[in-house]
PDB file of N, CA and C in Angstrom:
ATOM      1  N   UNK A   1       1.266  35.384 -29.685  1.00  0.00           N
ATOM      2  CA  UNK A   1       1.378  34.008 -29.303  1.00  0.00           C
ATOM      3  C   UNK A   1      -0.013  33.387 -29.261  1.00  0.00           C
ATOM      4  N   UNK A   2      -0.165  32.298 -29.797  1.00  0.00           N
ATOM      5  CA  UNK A   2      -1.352  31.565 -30.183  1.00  0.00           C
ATOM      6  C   UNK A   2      -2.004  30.897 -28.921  1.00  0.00           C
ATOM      7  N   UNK A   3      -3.262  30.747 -28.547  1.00  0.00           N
ATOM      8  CA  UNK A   3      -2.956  30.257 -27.174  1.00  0.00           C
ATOM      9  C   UNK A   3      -3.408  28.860 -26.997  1.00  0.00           C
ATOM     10  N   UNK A   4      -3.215  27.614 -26.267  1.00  0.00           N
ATOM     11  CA  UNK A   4      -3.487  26.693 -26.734  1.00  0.00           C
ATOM     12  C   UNK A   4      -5.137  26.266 -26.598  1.00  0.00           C
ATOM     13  N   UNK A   5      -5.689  25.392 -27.275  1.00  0.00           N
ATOM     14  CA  UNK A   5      -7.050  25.264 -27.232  1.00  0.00           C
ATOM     15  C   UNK A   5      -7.438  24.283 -25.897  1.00  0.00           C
ATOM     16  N   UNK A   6      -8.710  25.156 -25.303  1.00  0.00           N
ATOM     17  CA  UNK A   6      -9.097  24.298 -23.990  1.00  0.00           C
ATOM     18  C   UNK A   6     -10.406  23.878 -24.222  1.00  0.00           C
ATOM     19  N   UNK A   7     -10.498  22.499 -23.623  1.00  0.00           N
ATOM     20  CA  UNK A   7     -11.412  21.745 -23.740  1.00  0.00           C
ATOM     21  C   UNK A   7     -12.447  22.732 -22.647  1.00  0.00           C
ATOM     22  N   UNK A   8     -13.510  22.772 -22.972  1.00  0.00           N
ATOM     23  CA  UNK A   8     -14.651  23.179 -22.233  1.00  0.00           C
ATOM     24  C   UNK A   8     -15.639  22.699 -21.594  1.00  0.00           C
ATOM     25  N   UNK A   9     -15.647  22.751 -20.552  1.00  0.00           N
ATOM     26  CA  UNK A   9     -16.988  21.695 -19.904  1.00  0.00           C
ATOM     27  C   UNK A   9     -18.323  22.011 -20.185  1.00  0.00           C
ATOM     28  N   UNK A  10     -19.255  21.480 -20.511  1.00  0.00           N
ATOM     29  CA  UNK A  10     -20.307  22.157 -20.354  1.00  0.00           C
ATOM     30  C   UNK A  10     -21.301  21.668 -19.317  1.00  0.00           C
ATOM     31  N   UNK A  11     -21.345  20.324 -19.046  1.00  0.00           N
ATOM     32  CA  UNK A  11     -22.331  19.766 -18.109  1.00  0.00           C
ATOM     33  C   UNK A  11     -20.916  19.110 -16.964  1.00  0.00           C
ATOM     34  N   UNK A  12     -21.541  19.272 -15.625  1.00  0.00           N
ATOM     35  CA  UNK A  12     -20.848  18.522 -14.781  1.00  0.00           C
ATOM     36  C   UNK A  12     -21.711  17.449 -14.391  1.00  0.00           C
ATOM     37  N   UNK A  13     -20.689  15.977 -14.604  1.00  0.00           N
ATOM     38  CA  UNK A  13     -20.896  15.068 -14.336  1.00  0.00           C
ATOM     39  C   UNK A  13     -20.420  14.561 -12.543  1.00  0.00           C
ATOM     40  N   UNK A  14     -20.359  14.832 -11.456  1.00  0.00           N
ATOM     41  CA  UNK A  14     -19.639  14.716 -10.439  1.00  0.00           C
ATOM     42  C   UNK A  14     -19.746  13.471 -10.305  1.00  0.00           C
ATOM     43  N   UNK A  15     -20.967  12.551 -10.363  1.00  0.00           N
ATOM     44  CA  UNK A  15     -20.961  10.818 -10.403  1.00  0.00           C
ATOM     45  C   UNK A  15     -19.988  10.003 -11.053  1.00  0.00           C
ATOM     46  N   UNK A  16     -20.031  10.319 -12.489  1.00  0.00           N
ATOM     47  CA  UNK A  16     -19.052  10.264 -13.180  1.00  0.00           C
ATOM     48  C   UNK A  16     -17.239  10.366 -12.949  1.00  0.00           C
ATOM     49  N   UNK A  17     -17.156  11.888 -12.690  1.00  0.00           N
ATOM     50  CA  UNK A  17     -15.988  12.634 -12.605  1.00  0.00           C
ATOM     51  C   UNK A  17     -15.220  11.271 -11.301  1.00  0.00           C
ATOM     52  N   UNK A  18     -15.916  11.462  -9.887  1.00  0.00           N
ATOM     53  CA  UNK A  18     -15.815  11.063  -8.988  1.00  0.00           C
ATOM     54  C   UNK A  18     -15.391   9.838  -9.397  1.00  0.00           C
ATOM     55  N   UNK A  19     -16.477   8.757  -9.573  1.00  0.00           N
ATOM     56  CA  UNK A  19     -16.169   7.344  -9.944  1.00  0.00           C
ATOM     57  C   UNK A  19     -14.757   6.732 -10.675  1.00  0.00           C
ATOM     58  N   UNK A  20     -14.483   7.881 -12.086  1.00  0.00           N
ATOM     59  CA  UNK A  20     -13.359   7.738 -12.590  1.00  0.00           C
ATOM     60  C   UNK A  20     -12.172   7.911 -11.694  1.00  0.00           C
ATOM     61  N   UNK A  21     -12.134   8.857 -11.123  1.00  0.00           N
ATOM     62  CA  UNK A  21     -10.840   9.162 -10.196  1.00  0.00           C
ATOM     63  C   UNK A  21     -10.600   8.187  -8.823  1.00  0.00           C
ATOM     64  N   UNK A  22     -11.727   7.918  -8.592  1.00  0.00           N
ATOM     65  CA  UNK A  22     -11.929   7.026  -7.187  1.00  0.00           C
ATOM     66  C   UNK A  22     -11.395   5.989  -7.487  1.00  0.00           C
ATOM     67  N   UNK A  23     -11.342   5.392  -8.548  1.00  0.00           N
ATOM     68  CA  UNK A  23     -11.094   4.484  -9.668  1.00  0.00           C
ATOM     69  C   UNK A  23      -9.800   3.596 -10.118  1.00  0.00           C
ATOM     70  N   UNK A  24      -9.179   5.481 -10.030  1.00  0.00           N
ATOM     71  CA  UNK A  24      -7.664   5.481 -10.250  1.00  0.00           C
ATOM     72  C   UNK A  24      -7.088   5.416  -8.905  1.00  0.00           C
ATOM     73  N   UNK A  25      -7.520   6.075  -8.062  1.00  0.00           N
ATOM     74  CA  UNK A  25      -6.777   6.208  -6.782  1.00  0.00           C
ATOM     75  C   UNK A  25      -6.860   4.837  -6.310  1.00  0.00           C
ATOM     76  N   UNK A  26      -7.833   3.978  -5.686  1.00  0.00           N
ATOM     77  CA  UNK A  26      -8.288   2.639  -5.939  1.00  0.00           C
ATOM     78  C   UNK A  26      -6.643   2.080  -6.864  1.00  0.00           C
ATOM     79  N   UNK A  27      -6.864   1.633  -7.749  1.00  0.00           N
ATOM     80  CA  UNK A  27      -5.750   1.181  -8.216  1.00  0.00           C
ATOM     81  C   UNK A  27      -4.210   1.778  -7.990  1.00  0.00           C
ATOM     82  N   UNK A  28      -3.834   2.617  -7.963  1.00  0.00           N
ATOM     83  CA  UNK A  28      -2.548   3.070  -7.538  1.00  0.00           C
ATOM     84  C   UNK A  28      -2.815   2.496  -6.297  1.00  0.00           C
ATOM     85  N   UNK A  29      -3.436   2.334  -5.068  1.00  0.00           N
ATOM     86  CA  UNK A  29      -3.190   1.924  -4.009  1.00  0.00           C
ATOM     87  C   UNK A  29      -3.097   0.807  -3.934  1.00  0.00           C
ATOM     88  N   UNK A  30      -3.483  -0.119  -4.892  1.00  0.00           N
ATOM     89  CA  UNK A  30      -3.259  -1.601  -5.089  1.00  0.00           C
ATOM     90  C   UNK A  30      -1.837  -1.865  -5.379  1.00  0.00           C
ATOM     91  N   UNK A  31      -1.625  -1.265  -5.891  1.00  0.00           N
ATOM     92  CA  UNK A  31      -0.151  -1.586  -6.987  1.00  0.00           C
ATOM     93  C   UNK A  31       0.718  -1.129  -6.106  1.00  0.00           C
ATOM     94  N   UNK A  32       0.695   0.204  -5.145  1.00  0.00           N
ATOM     95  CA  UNK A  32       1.771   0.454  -3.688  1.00  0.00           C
ATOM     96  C   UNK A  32       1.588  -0.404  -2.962  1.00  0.00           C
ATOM     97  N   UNK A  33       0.443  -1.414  -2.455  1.00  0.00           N
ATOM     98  CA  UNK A  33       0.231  -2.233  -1.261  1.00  0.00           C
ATOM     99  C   UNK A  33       1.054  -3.529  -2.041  1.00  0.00           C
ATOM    100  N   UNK A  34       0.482  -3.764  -3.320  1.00  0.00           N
ATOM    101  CA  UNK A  34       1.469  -5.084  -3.912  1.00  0.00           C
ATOM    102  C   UNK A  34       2.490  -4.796  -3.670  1.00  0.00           C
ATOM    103  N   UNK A  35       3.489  -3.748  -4.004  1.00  0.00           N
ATOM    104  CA  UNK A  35       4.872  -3.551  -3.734  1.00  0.00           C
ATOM    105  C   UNK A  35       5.074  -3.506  -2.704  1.00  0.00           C
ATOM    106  N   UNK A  36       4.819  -2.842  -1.481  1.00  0.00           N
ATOM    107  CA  UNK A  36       5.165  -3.439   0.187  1.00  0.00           C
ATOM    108  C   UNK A  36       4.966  -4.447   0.244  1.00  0.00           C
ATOM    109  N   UNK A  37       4.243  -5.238   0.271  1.00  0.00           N
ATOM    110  CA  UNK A  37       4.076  -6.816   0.463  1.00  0.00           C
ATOM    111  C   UNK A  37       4.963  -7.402  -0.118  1.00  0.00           C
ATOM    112  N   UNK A  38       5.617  -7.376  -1.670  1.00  0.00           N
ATOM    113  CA  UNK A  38       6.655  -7.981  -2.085  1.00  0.00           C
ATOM    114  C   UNK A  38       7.626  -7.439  -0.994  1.00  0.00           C
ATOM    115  N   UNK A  39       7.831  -6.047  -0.947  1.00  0.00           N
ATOM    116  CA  UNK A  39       9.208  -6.226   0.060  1.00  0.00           C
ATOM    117  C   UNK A  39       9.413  -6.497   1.251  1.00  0.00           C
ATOM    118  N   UNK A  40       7.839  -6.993   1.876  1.00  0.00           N
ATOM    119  CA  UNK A  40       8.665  -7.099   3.491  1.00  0.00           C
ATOM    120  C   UNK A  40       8.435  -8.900   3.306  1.00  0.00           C
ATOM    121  N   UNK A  41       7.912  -9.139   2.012  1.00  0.00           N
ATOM    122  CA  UNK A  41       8.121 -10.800   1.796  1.00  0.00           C
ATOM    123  C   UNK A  41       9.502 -10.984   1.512  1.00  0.00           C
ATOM    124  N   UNK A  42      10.348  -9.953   0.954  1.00  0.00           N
ATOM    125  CA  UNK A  42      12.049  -9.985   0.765  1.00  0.00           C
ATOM    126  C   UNK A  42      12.943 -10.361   1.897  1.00  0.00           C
ATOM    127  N   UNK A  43      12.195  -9.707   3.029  1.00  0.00           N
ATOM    128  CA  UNK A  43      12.671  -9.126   4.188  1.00  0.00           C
ATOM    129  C   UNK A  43      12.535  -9.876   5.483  1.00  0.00           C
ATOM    130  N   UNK A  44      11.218 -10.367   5.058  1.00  0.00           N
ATOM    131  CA  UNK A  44      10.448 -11.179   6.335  1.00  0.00           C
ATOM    132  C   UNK A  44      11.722 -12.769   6.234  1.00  0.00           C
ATOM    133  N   UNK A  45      12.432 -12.438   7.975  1.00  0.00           N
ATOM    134  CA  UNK A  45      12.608 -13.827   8.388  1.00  0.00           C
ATOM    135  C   UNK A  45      12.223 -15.059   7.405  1.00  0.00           C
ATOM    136  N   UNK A  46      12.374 -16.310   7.130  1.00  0.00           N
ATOM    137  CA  UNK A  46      12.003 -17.569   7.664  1.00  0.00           C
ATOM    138  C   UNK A  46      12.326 -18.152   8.452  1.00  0.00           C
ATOM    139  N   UNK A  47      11.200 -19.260   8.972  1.00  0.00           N
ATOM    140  CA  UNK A  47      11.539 -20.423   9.622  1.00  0.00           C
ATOM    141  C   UNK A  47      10.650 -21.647   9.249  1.00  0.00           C
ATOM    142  N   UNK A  48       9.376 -21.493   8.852  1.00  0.00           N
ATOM    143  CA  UNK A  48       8.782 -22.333   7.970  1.00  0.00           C
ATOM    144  C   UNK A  48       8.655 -21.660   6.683  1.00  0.00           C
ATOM    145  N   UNK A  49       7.812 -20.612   6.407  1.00  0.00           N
ATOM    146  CA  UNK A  49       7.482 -19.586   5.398  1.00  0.00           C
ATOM    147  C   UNK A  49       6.235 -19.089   5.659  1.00  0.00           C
ATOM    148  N   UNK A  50       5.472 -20.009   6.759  1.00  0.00           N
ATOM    149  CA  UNK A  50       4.053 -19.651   6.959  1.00  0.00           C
ATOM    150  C   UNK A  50       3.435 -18.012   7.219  1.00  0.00           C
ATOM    151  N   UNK A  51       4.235 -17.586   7.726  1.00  0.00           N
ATOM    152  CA  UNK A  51       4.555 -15.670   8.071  1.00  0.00           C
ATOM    153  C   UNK A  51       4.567 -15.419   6.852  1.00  0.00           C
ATOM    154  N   UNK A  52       5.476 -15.738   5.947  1.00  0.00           N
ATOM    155  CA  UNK A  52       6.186 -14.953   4.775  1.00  0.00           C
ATOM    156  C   UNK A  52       4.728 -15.277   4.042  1.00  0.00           C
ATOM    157  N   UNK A  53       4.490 -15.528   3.644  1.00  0.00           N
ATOM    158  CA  UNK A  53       2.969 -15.910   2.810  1.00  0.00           C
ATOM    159  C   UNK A  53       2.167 -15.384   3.549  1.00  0.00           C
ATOM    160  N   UNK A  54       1.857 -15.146   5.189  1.00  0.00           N
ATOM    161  CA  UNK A  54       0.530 -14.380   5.675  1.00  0.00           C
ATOM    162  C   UNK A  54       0.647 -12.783   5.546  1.00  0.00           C
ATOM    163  N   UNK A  55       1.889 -12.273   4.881  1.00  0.00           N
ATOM    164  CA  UNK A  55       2.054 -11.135   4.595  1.00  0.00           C
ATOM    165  C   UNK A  55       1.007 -10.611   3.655  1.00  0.00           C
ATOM    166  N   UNK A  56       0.417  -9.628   3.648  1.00  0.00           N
ATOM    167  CA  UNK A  56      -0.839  -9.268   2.715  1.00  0.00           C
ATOM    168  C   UNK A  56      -0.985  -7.700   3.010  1.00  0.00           C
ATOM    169  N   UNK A  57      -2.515  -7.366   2.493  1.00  0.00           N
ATOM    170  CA  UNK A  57      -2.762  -6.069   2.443  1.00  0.00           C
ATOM    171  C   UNK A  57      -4.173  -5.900   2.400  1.00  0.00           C
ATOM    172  N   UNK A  58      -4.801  -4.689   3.024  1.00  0.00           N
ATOM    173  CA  UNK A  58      -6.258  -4.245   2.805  1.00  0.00           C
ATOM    174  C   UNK A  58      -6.049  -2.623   2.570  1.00  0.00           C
ATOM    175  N   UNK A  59      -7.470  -2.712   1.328  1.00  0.00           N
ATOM    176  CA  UNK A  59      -7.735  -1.268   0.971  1.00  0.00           C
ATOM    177  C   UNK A  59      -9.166  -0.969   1.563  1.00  0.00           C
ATOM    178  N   UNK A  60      -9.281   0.339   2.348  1.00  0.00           N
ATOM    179  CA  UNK A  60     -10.571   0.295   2.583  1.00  0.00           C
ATOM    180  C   UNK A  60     -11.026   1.819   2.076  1.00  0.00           C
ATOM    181  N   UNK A  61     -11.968   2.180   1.511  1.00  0.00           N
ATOM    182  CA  UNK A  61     -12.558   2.959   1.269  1.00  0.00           C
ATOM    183  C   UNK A  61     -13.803   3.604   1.720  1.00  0.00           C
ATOM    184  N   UNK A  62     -13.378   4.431   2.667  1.00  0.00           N
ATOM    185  CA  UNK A  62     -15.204   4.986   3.286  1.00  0.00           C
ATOM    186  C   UNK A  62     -15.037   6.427   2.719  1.00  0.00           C
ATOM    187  N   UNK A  63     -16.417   6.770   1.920  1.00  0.00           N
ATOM    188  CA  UNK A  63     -16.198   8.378   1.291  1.00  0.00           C
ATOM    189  C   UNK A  63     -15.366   8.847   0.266  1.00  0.00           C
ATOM    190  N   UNK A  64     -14.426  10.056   0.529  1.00  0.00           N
ATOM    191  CA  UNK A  64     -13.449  10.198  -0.595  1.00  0.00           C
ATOM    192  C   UNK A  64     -11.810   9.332   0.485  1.00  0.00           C
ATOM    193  N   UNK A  65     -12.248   9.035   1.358  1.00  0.00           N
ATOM    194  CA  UNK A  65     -10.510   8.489   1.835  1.00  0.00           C
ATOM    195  C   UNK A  65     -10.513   7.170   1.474  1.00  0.00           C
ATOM    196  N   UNK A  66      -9.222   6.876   0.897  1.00  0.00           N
ATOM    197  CA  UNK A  66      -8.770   5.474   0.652  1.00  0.00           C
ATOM    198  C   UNK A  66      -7.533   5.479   1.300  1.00  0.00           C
ATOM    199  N   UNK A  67      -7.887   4.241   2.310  1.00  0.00           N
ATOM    200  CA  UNK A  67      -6.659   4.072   3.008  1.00  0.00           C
ATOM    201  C   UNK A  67      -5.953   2.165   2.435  1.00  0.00           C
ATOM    202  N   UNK A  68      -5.067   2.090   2.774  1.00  0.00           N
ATOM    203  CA  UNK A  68      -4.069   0.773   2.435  1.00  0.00           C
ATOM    204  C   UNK A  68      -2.946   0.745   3.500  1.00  0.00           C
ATOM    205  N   UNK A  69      -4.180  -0.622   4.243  1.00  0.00           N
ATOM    206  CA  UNK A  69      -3.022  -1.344   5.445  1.00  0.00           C
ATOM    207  C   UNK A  69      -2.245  -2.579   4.655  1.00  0.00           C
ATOM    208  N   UNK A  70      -1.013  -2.831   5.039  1.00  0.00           N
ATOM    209  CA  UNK A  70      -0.148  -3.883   4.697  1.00  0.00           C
ATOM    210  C   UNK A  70       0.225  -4.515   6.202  1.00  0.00           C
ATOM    211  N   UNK A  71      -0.028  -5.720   6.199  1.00  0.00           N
ATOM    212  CA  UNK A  71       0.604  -6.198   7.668  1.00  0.00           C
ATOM    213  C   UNK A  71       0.378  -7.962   7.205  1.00  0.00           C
ATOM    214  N   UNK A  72       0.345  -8.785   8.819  1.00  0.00           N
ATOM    215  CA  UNK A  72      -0.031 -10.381   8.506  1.00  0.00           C
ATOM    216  C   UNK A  72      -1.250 -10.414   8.991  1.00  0.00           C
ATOM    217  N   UNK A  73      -1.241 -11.519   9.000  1.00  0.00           N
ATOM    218  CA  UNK A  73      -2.523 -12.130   8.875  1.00  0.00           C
ATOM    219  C   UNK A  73      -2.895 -12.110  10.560  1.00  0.00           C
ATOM    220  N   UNK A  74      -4.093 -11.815  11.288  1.00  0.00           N
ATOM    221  CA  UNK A  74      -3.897 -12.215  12.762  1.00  0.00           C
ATOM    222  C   UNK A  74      -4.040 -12.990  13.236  1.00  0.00           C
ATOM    223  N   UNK A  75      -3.947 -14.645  12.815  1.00  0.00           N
ATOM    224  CA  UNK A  75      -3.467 -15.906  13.129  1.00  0.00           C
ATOM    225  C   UNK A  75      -2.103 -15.977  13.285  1.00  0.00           C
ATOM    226  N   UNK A  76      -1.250 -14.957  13.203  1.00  0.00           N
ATOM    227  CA  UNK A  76       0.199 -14.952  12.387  1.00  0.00           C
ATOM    228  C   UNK A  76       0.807 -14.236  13.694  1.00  0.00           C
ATOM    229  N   UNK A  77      -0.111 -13.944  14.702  1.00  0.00           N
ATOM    230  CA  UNK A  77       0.175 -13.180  15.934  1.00  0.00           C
ATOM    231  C   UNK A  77       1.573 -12.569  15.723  1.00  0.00           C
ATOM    232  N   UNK A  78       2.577 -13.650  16.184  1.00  0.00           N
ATOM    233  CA  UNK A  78       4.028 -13.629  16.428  1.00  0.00           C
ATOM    234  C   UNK A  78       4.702 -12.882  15.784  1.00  0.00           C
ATOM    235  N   UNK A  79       3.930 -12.485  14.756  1.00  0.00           N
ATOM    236  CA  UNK A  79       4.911 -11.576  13.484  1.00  0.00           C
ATOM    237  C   UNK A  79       5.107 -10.488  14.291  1.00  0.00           C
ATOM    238  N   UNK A  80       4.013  -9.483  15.008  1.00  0.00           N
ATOM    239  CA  UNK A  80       4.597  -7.880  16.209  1.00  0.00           C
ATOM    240  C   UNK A  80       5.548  -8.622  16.858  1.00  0.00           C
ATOM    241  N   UNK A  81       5.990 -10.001  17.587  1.00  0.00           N
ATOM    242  CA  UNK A  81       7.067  -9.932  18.112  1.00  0.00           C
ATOM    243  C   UNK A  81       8.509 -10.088  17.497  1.00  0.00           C
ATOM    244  N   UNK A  82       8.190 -10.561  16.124  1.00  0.00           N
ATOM    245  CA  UNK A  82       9.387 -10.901  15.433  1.00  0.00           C
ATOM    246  C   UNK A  82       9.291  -9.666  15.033  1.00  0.00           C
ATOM    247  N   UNK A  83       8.917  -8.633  14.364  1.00  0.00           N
ATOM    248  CA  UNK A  83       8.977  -7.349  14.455  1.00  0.00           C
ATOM    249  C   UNK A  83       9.512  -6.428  15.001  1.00  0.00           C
ATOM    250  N   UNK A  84       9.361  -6.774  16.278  1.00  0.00           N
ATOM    251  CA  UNK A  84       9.686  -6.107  17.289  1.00  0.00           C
ATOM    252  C   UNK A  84      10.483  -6.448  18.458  1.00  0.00           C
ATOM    253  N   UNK A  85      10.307  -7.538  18.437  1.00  0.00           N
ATOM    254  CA  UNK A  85      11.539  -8.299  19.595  1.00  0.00           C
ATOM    255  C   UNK A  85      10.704  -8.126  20.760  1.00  0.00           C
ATOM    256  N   UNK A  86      11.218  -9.244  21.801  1.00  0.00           N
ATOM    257  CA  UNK A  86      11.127  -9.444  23.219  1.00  0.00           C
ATOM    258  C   UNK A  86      12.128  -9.474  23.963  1.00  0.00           C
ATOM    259  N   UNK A  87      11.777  -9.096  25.220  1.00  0.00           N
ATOM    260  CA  UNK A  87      13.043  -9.464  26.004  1.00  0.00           C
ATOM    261  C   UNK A  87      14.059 -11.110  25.806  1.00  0.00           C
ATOM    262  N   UNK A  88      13.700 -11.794  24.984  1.00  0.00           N
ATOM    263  CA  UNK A  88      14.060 -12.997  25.041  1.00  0.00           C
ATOM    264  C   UNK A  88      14.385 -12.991  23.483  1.00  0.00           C
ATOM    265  N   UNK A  89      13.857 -12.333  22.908  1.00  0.00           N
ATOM    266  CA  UNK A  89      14.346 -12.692  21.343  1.00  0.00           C
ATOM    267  C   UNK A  89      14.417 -10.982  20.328  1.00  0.00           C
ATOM    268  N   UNK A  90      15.590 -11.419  19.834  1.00  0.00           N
ATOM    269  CA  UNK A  90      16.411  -9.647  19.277  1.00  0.00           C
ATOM    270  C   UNK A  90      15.110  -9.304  18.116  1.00  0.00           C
ATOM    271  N   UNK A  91      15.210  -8.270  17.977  1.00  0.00           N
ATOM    272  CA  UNK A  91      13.734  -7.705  16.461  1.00  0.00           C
ATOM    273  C   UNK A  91      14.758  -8.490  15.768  1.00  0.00           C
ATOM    274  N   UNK A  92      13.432  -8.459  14.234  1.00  0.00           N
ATOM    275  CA  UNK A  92      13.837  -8.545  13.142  1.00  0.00           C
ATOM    276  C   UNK A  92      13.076  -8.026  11.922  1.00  0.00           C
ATOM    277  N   UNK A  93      13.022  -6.674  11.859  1.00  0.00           N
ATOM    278  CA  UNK A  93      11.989  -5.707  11.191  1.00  0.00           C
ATOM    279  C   UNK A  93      12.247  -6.376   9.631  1.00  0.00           C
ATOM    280  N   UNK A  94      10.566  -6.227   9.506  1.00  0.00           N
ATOM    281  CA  UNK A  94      10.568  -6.500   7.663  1.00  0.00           C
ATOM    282  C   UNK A  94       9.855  -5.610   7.504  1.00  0.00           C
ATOM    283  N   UNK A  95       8.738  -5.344   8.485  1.00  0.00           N
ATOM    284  CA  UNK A  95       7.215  -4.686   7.820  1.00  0.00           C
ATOM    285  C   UNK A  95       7.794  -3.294   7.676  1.00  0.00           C
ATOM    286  N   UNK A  96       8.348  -2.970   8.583  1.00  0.00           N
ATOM    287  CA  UNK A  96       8.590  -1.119   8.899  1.00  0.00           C
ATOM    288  C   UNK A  96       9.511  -0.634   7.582  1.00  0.00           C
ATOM    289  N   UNK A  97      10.594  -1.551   7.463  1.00  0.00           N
ATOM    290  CA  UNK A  97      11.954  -1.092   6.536  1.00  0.00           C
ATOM    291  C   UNK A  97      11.036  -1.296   5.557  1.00  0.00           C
ATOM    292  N   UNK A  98      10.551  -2.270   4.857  1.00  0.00           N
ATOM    293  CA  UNK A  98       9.389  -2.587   3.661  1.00  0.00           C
ATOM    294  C   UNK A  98       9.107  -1.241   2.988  1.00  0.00           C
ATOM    295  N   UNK A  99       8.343  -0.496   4.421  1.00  0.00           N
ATOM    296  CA  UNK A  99       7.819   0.752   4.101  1.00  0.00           C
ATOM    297  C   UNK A  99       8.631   2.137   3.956  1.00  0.00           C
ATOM    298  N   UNK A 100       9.628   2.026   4.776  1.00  0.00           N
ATOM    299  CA  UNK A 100      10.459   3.275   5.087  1.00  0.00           C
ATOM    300  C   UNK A 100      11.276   3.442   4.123  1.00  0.00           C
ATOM    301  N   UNK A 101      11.840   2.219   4.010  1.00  0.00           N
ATOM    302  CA  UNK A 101      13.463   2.171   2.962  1.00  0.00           C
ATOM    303  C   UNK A 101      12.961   2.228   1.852  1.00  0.00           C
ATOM    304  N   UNK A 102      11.517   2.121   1.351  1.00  0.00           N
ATOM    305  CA  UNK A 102      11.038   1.876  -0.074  1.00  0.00           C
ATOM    306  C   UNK A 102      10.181   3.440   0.016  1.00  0.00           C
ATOM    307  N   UNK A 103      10.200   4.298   0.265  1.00  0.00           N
ATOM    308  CA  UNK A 103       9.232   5.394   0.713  1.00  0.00           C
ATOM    309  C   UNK A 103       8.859   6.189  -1.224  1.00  0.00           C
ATOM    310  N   UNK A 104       9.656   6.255  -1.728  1.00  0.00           N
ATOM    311  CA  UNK A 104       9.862   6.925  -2.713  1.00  0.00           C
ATOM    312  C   UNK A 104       9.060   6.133  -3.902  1.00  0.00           C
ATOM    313  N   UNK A 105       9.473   4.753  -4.055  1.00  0.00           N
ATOM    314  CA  UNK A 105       8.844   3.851  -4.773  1.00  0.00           C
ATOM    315  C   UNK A 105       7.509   3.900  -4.669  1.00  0.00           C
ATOM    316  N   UNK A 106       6.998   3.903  -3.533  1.00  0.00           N
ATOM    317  CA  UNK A 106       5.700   3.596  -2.787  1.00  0.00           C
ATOM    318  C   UNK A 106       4.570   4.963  -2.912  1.00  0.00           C
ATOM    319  N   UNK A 107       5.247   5.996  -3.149  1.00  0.00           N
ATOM    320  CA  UNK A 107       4.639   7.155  -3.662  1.00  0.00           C
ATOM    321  C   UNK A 107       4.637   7.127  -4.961  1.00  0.00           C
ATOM    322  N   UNK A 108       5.621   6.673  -5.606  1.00  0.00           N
ATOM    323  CA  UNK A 108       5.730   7.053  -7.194  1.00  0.00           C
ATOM    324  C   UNK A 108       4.600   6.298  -7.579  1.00  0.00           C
ATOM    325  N   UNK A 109       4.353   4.908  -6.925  1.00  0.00           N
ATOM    326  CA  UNK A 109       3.181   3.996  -7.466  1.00  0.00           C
ATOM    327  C   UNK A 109       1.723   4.970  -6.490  1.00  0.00           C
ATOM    328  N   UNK A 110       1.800   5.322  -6.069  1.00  0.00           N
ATOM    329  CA  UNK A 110       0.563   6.003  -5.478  1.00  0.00           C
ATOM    330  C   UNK A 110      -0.147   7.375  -6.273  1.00  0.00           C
ATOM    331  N   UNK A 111       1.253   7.870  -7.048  1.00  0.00           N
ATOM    332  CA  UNK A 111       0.760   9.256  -7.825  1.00  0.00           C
ATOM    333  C   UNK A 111       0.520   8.581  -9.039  1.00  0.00           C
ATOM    334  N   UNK A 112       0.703   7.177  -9.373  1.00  0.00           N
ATOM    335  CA  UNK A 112       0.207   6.765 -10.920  1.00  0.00           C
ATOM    336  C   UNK A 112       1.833   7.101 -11.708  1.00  0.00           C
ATOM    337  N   UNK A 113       2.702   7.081 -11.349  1.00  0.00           N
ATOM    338  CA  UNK A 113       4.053   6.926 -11.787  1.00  0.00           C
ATOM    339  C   UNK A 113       4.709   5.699 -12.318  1.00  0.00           C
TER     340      UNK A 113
END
């Protein structure tokens, strides 16, 4: 059996190597945070729309971790209580289901799927 031919490294580039992949990961996390945001904009209540539009996302990158928060805006306060409800007013989850009910999607775009 023939065996297949492997590419060989000869110099390591880690600046390089790194940058490219950081790169990619970087983008897959864009493209999962766009997709939560579309869905808890599906999801999110109205009553003006002003919430539904402060729905957004941050990627932050320190080192090799890249993390991606999705939430509102914090002018938008009220959204943890519409979220979450008060004694005076029932929840009405967008952000959480966004994430939970979509879990599979949200990885597939994270592995570059």
């Amino acid at each position: 059996m023939r065996r297949p031919s492997a590419k060989i490294i000869t110099e390591w580039r880690q600046k390089e190597f790194l940058a490219e992949i950081s790169g990619k990961v970087v983008s897959n996390m864009d493209s999962a945070c766009q997709y939560a945001v579309e869905q808890a904009q599906d999801r999110a209540p109205v009553r003006s729309g002003i919430m539904r539009a402060d729905i957004t996302y941050e990627i932050v990158v320190v080192g090799l971790v890249v993390t991606g928060w999705v939430g509102v805006l914090v002018k938008r306060f009220y959204a943890y209580f519409v979220e979450l409800g008060t004694s005076r007013m029932k929840a009405q989850p967008f952000l959480r289901p966004a994430i939970f009910n979509n879990a599979r999607q949200i990885v597939r775009r994270l592995t570059g799927g």
